[in-house]
C-alpha atoms as a PDB file:
ATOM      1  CA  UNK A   1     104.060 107.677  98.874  1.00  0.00           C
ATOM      2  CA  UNK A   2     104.141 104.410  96.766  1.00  0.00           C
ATOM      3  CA  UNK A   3     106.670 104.431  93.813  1.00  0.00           C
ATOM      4  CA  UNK A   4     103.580 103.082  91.830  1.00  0.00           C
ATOM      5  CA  UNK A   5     100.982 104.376  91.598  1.00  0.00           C
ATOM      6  CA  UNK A   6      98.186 101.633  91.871  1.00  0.00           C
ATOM      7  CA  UNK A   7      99.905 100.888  95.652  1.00  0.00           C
ATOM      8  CA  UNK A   8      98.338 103.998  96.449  1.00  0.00           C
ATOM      9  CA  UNK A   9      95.687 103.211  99.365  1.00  0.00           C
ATOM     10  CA  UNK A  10      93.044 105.358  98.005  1.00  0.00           C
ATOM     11  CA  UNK A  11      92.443 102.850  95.091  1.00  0.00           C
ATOM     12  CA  UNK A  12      90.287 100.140  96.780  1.00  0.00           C
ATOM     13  CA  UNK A  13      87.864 102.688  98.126  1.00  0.00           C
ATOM     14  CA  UNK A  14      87.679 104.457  94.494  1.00  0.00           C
ATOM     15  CA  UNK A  15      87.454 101.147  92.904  1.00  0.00           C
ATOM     16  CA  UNK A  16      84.458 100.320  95.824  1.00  0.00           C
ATOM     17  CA  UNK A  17      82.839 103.470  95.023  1.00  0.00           C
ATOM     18  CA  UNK A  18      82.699 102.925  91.033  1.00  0.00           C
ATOM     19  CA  UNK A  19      81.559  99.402  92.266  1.00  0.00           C
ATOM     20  CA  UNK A  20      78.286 101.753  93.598  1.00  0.00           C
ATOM     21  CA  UNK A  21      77.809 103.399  90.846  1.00  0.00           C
ATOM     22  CA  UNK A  22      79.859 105.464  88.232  1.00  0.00           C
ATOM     23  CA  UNK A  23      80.984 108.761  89.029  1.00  0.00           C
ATOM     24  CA  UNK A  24      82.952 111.947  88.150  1.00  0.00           C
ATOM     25  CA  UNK A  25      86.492 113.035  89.615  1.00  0.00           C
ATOM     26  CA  UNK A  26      84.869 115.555  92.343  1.00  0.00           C
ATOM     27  CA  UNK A  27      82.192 112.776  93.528  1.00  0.00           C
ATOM     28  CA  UNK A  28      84.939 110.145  93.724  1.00  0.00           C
ATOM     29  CA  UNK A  29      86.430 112.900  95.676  1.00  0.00           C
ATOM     30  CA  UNK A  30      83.714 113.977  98.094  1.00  0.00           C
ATOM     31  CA  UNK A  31      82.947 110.765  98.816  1.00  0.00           C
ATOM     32  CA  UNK A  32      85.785 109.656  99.822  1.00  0.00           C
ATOM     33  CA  UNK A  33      86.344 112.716 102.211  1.00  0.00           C
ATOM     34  CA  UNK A  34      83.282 111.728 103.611  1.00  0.00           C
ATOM     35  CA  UNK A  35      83.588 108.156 104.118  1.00  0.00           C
ATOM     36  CA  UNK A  36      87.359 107.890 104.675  1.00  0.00           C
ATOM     37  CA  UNK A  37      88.406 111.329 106.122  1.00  0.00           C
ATOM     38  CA  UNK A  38      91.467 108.961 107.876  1.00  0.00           C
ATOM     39  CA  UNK A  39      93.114 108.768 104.191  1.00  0.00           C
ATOM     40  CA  UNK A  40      93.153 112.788 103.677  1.00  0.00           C
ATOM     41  CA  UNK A  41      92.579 112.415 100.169  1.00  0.00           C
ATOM     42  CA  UNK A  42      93.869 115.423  98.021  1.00  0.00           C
ATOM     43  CA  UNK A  43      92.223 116.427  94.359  1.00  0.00           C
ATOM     44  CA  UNK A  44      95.232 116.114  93.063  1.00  0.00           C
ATOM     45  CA  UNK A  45      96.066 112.605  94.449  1.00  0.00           C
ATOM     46  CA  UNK A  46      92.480 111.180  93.490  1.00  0.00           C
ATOM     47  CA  UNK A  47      92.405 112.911  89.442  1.00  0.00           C
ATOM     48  CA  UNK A  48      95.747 111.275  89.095  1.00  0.00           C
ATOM     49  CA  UNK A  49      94.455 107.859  90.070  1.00  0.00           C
ATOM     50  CA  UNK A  50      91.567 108.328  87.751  1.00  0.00           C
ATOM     51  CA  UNK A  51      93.910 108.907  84.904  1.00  0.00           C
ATOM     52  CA  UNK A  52      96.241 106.208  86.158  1.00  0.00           C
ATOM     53  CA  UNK A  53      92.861 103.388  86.899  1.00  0.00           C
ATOM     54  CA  UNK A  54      92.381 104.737  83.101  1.00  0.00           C
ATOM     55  CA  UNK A  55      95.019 103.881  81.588  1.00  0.00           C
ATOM     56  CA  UNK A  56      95.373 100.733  83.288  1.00  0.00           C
ATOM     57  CA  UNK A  57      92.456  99.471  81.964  1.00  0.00           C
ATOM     58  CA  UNK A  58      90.509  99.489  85.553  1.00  0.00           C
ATOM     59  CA  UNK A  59      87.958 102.331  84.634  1.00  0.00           C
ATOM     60  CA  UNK A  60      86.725 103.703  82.077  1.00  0.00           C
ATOM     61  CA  UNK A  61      84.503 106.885  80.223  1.00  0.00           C
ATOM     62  CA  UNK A  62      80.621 106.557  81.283  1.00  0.00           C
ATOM     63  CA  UNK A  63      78.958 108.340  79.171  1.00  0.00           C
ATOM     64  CA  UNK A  64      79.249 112.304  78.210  1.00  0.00           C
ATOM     65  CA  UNK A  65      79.035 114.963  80.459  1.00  0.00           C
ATOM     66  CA  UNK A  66      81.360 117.491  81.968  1.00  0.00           C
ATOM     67  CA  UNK A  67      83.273 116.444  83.921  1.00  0.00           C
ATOM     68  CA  UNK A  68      82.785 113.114  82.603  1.00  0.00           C
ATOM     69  CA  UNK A  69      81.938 110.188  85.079  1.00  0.00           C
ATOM     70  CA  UNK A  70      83.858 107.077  85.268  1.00  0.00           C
ATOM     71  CA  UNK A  71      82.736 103.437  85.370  1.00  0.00           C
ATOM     72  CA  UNK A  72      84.360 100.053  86.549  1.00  0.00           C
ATOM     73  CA  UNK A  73      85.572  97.546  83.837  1.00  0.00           C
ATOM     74  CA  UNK A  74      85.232  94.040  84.157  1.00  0.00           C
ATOM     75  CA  UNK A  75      88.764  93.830  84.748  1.00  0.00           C
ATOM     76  CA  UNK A  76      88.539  96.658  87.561  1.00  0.00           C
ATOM     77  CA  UNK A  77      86.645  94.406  89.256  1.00  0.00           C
ATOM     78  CA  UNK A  78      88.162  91.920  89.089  1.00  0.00           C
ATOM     79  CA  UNK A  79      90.859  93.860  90.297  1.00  0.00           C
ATOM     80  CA  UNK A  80      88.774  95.430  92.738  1.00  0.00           C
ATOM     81  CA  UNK A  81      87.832  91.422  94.199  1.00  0.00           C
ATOM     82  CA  UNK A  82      91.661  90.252  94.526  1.00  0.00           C
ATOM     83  CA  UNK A  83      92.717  93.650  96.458  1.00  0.00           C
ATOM     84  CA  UNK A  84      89.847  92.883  98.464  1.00  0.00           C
ATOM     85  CA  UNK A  85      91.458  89.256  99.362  1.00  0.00           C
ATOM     86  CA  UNK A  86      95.004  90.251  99.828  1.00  0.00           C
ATOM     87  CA  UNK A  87      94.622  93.258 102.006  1.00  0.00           C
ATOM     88  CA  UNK A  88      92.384  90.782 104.857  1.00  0.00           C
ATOM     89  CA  UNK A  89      94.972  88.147 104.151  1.00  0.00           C
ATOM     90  CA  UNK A  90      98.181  90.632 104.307  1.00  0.00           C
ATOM     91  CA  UNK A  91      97.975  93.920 105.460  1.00  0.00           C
ATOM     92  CA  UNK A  92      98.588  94.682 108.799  1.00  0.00           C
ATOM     93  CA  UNK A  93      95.319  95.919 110.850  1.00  0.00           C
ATOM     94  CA  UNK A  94      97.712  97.968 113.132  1.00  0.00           C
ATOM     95  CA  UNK A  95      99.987  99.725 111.257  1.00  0.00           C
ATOM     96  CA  UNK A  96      97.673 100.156 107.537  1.00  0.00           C
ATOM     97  CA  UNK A  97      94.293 101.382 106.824  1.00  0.00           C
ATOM     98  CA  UNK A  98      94.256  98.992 103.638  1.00  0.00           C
ATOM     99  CA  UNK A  99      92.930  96.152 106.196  1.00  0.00           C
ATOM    100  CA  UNK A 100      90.063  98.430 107.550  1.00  0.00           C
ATOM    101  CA  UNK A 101      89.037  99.485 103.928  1.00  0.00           C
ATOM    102  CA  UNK A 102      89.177  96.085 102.637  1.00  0.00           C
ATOM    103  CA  UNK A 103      86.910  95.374 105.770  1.00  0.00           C
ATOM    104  CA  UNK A 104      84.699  97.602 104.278  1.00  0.00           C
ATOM    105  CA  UNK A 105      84.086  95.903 100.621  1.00  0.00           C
ATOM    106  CA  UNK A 106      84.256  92.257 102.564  1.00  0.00           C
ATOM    107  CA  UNK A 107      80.011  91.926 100.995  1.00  0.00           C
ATOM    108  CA  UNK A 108      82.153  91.894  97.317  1.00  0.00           C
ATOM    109  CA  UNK A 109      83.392  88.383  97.887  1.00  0.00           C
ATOM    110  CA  UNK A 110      81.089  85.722  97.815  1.00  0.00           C
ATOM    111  CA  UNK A 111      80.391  84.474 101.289  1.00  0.00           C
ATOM    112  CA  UNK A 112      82.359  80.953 101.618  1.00  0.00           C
ATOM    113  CA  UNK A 113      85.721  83.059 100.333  1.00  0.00           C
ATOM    114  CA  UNK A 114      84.868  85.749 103.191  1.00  0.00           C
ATOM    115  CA  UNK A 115      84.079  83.454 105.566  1.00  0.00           C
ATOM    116  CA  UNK A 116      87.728  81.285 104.758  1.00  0.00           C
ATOM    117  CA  UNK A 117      89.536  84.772 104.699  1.00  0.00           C
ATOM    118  CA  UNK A 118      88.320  85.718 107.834  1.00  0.00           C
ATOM    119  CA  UNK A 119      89.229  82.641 109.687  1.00  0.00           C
ATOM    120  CA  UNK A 120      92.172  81.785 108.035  1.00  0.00           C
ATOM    121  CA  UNK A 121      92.814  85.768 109.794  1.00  0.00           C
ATOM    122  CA  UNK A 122      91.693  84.983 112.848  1.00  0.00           C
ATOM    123  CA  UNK A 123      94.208  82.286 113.177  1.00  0.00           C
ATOM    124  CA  UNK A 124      96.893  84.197 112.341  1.00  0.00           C
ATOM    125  CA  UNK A 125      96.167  86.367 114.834  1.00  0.00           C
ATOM    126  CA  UNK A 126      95.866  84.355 117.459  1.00  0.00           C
ATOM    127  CA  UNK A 127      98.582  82.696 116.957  1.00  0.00           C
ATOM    128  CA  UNK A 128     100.420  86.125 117.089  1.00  0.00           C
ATOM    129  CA  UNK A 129      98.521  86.513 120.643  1.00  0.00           C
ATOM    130  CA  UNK A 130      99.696  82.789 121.898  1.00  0.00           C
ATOM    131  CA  UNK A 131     103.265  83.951 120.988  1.00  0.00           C
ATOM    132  CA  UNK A 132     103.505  86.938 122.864  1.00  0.00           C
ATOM    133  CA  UNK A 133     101.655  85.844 125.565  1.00  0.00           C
ATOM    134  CA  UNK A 134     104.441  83.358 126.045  1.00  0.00           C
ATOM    135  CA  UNK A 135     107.055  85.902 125.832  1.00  0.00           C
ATOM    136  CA  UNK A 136     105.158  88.097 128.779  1.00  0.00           C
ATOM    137  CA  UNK A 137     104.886  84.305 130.815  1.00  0.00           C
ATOM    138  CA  UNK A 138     108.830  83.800 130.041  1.00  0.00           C
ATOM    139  CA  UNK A 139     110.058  87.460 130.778  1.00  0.00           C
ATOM    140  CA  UNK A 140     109.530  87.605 134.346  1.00  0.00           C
ATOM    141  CA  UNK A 141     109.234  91.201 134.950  1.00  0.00           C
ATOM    142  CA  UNK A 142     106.115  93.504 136.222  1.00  0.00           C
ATOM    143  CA  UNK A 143     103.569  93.869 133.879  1.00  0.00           C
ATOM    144  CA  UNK A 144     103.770  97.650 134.508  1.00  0.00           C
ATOM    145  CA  UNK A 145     107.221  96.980 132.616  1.00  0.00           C
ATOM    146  CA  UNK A 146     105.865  95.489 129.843  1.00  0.00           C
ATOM    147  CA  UNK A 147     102.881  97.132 129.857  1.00  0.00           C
ATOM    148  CA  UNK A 148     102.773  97.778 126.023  1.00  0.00           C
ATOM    149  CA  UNK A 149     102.700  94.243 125.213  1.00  0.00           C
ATOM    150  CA  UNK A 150      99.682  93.402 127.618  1.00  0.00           C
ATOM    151  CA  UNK A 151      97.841  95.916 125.960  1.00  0.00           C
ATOM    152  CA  UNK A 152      98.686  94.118 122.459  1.00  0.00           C
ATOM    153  CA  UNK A 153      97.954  90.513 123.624  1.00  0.00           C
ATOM    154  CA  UNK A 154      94.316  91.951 124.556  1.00  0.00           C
ATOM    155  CA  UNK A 155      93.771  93.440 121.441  1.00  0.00           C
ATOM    156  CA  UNK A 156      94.515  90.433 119.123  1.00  0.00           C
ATOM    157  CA  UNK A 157      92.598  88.164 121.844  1.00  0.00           C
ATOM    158  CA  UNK A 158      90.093  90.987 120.899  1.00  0.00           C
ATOM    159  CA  UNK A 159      90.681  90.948 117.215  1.00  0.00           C
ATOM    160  CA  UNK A 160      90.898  87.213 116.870  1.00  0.00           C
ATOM    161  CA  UNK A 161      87.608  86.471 118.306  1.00  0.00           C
ATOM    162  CA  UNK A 162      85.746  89.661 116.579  1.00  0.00           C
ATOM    163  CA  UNK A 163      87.232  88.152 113.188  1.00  0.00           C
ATOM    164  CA  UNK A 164      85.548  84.409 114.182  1.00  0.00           C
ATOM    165  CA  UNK A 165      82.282  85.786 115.204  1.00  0.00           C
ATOM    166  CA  UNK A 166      82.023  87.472 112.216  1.00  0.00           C
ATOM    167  CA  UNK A 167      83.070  84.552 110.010  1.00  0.00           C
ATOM    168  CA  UNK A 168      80.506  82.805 111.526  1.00  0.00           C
ATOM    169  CA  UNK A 169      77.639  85.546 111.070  1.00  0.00           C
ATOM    170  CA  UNK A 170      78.365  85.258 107.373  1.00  0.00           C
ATOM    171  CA  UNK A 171      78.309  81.544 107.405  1.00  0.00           C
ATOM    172  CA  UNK A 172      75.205  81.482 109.460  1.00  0.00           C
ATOM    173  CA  UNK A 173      73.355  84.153 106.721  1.00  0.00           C
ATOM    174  CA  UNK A 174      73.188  86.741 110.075  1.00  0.00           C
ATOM    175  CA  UNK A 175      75.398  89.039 108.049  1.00  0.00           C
ATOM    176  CA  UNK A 176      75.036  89.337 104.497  1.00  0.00           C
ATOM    177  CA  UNK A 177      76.158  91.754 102.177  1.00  0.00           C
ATOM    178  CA  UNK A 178      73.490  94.402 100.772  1.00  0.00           C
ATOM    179  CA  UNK A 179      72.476  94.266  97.209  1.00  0.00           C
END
């Protein structure tokens, strides 16, 4: 569990969500059970984070009601934008679900900034790819032996090349962002 609480990884998607539309505690809740069952988000995890987006000045009261729905500030999302951009450019697709869910709210950047991120990715990962393919071409030893890392130099081939494609599907207009 982070030591702070806005490291939690449930705060992009409830930041993405309030980006939708404002909502109450339980809705933030449901929804994110429904689209994100991988997080196993708890009521008490998610009420905190409302309280905690709150006081940080990321959401605020919409309106009356009980219970009363939350909106995004201006400076949630702007918040919301530079998460966005530093979980494609750091977070580590295998090992995190903050890469996946910032995958997700990729239609919040404007397209040129996706497009960079995504490439600038894509490199990255290939590079990672080049390198461990030339430690299987150096190691001399059956691939059943290093079996593990064959798998992982098809994957980021895999990864590098989905990441491209879909760089270029933004930059072409193919894939752009709903409305």
């Amino acid at each position: 569990m982070p030591t702070n609480a806005l490291d939690n990884p449930l705060v992009l998607p409830m930041l993405g969500l309030l980006v939708e539309t404002p909502r109450h505690q339980y809705a933030l809740l449901r929804e994110l059970r429904t689209r994100y069952p991988f997080l196993n988000p708890k009521t008490s995890t998610v009420y905190t984070l409302v309280g905690t987006l709150t006081r940080n000045g990321l959401v605020e009261p919409d309106g009356d009601g009980d219970p009363q729905p939350v909106r995004l500030t201006e400076a949630g999302l702007a918040d919301f934008r530079e998460r966005i951009e530093r979980q494609l450019r750091d977070a580590d697709p295998n090992l995190d679900s903050r890469f996946l869910i910032a995958l997700a709210y990729l239609g919040a950047l404007p397209p040129a900034r996706a497009v960079t991120l995504l490439r600038d990715r894509a490199e990255r990962v290939r590079d990672q790819q080049h390198e461990l393919s030339a430690t299987l071409d150096n190691a001399d030893l059956p691939e059943l032996q290093m079996i593990e890392a064959h798998f992982l130099v098809s994957r980021l081939r895999h990864d590098a090349a989905w990441l491209a494609r879909t760089a270029a599907r933004i930059e072409s207009g193919d894939l752009v962002p709903p409305r």
